[in-house]
PDB file of N, CA and C in Angstrom:
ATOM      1  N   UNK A   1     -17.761 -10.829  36.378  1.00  0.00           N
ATOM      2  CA  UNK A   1     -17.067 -10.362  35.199  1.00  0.00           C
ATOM      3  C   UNK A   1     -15.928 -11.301  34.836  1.00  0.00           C
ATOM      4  N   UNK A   2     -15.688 -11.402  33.852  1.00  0.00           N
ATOM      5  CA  UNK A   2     -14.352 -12.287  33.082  1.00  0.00           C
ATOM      6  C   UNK A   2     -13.706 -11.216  33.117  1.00  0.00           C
ATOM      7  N   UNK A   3     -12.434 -11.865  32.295  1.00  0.00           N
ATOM      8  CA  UNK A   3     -11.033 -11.482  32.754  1.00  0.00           C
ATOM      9  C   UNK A   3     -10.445 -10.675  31.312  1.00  0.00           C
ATOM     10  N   UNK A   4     -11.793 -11.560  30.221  1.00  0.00           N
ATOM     11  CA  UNK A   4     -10.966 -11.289  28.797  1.00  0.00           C
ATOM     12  C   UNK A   4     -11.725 -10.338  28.483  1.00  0.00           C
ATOM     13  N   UNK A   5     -10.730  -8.932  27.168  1.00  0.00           N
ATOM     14  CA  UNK A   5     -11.196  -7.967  26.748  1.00  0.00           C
ATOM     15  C   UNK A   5     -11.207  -8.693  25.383  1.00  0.00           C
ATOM     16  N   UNK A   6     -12.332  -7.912  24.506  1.00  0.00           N
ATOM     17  CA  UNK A   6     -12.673  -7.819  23.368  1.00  0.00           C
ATOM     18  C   UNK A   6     -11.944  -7.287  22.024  1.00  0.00           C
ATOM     19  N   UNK A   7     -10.803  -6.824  21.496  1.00  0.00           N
ATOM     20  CA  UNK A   7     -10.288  -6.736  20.801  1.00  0.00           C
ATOM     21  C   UNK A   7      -8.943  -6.783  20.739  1.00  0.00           C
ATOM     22  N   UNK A   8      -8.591  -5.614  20.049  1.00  0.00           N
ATOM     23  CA  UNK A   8      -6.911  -5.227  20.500  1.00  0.00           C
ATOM     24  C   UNK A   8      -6.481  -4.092  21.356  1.00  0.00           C
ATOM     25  N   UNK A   9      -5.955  -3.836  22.322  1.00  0.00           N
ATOM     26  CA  UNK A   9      -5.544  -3.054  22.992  1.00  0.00           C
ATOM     27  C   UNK A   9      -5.465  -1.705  22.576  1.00  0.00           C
ATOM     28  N   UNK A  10      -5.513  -0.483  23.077  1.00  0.00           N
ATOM     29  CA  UNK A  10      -4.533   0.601  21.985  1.00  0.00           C
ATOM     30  C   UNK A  10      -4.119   0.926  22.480  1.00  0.00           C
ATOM     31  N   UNK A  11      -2.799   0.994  21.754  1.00  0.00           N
ATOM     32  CA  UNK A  11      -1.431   1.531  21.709  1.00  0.00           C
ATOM     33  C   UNK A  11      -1.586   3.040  22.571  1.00  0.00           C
ATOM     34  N   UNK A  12      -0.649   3.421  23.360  1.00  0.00           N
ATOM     35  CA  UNK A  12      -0.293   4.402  24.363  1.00  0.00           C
ATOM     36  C   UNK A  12      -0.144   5.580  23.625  1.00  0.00           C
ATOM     37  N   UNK A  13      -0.823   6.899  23.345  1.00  0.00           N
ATOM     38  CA  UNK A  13       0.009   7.888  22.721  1.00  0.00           C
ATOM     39  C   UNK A  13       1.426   8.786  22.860  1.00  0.00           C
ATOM     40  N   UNK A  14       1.982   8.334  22.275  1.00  0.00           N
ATOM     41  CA  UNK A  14       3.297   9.044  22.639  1.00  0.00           C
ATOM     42  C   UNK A  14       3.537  10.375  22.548  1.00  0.00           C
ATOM     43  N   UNK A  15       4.281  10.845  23.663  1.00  0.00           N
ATOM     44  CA  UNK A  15       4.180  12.227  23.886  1.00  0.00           C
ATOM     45  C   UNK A  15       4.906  13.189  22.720  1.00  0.00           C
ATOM     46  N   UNK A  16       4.302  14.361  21.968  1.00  0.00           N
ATOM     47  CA  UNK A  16       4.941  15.052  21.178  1.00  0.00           C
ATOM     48  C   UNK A  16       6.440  15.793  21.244  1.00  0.00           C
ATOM     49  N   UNK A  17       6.543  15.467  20.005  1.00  0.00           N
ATOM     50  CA  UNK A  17       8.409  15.319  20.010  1.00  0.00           C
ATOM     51  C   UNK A  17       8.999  17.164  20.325  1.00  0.00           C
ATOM     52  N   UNK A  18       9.278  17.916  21.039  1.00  0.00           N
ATOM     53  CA  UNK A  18       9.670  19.334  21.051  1.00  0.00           C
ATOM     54  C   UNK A  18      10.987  19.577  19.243  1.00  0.00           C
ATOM     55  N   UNK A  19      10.352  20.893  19.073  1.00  0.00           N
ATOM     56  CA  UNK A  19      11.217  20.770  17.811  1.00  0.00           C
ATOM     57  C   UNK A  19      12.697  21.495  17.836  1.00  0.00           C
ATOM     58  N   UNK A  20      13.649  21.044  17.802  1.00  0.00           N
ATOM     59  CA  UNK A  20      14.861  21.769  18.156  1.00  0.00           C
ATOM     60  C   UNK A  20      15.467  23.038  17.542  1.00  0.00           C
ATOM     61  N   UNK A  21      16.256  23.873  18.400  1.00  0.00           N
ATOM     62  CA  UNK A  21      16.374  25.264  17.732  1.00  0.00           C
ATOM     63  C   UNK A  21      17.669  24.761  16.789  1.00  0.00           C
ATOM     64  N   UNK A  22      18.540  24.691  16.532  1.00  0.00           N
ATOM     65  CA  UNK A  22      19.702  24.457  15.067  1.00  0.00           C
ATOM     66  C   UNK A  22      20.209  26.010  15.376  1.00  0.00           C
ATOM     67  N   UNK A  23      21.320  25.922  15.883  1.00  0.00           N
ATOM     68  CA  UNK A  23      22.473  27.354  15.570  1.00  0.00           C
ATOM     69  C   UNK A  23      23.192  26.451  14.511  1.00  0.00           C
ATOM     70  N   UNK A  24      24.211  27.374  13.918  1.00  0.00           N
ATOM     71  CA  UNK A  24      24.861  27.560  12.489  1.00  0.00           C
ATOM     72  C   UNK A  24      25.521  26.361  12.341  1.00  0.00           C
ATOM     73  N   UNK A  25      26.426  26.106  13.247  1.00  0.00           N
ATOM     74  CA  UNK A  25      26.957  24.610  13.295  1.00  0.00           C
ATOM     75  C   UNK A  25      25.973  23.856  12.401  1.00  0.00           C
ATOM     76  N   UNK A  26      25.497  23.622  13.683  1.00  0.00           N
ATOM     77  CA  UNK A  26      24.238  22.420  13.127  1.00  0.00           C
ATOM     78  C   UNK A  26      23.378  22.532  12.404  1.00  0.00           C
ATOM     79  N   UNK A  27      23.334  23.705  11.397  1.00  0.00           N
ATOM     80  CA  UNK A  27      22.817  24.018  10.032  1.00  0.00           C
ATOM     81  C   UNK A  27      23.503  23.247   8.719  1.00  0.00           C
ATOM     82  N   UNK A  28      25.001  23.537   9.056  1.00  0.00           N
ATOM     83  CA  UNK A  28      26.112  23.193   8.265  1.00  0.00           C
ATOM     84  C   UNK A  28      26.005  21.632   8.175  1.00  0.00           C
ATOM     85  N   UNK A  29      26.510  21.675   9.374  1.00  0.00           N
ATOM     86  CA  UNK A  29      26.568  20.016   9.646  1.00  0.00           C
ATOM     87  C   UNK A  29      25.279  19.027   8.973  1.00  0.00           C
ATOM     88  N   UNK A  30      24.119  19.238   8.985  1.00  0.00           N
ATOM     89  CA  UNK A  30      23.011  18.689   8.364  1.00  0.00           C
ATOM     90  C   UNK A  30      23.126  19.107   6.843  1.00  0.00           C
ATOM     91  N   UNK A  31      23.434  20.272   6.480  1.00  0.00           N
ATOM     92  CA  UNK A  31      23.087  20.400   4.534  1.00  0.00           C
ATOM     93  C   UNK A  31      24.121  19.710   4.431  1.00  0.00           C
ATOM     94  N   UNK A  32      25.754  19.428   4.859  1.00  0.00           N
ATOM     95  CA  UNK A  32      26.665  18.840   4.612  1.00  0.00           C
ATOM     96  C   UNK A  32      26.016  16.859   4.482  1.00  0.00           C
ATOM     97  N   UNK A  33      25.350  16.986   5.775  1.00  0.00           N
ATOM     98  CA  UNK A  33      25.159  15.625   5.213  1.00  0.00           C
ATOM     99  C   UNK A  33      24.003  14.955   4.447  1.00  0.00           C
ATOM    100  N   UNK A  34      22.935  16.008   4.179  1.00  0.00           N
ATOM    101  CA  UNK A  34      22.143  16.357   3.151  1.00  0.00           C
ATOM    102  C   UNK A  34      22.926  15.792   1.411  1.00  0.00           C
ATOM    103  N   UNK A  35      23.969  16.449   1.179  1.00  0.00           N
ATOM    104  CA  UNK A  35      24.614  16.577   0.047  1.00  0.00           C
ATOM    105  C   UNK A  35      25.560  15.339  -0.275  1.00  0.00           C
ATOM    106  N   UNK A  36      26.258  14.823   0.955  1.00  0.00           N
ATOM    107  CA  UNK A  36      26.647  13.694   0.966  1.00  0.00           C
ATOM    108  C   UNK A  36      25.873  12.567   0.579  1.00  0.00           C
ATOM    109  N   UNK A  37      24.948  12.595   1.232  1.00  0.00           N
ATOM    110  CA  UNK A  37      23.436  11.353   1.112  1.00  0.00           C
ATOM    111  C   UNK A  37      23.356  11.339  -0.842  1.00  0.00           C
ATOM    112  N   UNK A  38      23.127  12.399  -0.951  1.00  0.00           N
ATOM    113  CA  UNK A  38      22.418  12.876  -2.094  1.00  0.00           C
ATOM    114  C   UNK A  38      23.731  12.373  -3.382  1.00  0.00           C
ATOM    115  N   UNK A  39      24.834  12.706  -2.820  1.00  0.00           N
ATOM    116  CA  UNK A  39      26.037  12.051  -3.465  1.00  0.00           C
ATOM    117  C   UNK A  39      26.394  10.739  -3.922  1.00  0.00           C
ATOM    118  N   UNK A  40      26.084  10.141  -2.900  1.00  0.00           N
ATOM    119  CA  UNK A  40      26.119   8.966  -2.321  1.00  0.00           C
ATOM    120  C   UNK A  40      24.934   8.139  -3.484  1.00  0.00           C
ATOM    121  N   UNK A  41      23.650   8.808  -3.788  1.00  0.00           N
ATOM    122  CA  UNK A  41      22.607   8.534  -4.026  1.00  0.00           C
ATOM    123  C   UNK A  41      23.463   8.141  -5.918  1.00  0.00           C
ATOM    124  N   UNK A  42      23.409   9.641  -6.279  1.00  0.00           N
ATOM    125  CA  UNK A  42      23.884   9.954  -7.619  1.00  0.00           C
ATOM    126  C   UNK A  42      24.911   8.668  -7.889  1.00  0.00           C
ATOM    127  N   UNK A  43      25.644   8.245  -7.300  1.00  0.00           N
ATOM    128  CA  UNK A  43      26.798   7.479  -7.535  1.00  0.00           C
ATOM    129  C   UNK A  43      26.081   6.287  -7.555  1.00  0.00           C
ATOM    130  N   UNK A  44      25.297   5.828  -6.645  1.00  0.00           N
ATOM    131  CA  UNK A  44      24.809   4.549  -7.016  1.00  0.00           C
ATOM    132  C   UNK A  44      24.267   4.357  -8.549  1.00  0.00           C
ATOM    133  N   UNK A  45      23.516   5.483  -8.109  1.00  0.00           N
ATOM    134  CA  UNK A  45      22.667   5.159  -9.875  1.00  0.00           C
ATOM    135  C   UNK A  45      23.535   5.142 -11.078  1.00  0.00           C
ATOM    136  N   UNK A  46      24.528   5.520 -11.166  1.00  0.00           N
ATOM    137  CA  UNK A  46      25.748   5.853 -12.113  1.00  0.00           C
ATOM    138  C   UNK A  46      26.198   4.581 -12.125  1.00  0.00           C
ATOM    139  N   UNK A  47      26.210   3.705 -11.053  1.00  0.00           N
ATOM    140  CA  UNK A  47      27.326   2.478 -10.650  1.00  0.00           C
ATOM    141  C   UNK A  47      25.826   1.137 -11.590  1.00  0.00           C
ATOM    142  N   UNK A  48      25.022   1.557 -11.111  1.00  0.00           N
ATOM    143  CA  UNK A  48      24.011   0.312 -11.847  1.00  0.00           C
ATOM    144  C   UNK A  48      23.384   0.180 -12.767  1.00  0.00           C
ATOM    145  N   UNK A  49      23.846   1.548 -14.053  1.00  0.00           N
ATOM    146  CA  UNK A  49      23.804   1.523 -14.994  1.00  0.00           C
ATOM    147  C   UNK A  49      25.084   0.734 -16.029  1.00  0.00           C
ATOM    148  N   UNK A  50      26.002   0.566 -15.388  1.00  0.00           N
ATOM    149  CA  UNK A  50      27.012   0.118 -15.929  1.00  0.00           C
ATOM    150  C   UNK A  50      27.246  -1.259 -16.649  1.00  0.00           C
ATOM    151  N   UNK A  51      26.644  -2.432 -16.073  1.00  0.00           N
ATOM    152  CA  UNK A  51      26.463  -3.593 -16.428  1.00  0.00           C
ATOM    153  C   UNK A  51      27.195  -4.399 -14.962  1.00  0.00           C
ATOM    154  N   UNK A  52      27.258  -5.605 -15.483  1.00  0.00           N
ATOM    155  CA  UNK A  52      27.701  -6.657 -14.684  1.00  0.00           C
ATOM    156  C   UNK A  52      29.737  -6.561 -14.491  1.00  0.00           C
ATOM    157  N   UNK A  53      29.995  -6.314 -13.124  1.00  0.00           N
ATOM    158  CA  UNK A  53      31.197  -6.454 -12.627  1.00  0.00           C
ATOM    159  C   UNK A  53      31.757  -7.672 -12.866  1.00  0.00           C
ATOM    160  N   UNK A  54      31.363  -8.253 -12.468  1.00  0.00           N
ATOM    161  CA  UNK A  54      31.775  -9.974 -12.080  1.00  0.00           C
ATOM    162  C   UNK A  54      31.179 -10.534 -13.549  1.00  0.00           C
ATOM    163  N   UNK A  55      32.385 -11.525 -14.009  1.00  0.00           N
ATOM    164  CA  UNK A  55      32.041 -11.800 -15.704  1.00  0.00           C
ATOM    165  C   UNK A  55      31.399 -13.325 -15.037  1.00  0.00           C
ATOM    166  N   UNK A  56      31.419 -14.209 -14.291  1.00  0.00           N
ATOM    167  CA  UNK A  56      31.688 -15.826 -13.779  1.00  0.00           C
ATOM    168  C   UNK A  56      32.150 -16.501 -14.134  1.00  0.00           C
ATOM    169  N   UNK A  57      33.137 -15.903 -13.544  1.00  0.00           N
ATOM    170  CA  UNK A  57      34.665 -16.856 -12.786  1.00  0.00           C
ATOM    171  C   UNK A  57      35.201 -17.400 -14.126  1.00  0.00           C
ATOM    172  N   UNK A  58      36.257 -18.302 -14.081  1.00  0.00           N
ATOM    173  CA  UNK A  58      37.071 -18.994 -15.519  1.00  0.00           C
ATOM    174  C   UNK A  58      35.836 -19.644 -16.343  1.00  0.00           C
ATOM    175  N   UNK A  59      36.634 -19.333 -17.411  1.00  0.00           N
ATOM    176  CA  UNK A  59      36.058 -19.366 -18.777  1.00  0.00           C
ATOM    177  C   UNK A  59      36.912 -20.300 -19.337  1.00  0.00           C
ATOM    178  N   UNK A  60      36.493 -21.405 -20.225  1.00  0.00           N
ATOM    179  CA  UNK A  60      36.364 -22.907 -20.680  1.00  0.00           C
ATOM    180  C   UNK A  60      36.628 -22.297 -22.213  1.00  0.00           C
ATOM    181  N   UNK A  61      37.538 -22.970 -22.523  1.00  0.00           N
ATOM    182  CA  UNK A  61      37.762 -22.874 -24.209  1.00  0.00           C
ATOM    183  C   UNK A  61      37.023 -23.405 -25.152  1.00  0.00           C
ATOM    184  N   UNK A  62      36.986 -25.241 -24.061  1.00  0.00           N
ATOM    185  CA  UNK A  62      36.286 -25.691 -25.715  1.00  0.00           C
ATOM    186  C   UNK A  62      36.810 -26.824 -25.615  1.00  0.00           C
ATOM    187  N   UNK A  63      37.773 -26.466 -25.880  1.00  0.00           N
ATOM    188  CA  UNK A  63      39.392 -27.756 -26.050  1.00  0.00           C
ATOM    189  C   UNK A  63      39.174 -29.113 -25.081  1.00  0.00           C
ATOM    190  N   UNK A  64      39.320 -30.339 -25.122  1.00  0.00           N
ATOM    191  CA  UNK A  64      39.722 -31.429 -24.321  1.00  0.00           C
ATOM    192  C   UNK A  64      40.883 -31.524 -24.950  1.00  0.00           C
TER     193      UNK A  64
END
């Protein structure tokens, strides 16, 4: 027998994730940062509708 296998290996299945219980705290704590995200989100889109911040740099009259 040789040494070499025929394709690609497969990948190991990883063991299923247990799903966690959440008391009230950590209800709060997640919609809080739920709403933040979501804040966060709104503001961008608000910010890149606006146009261009930065005009580039000094501006030339004309004049010699």
């Amino acid at each position: 027998m040789s040494g070499r296998q025929g394709g690609k290996a497969k990948p190991l299945k990883a063991p299923k994730k247990e799903r966690k219980e959440f008391d009230d705290e950590d209800k709060a704590f997640l919609d809080k940062k739920k709403a933040e995200a979501a804040a966060r989100k709104d503001m961008a889109a608000k910010a890149s509708k606006g146009g261009p911040l930065v005009t580039g740099g000094i501006k030339k009259s004309g004049k010699k």
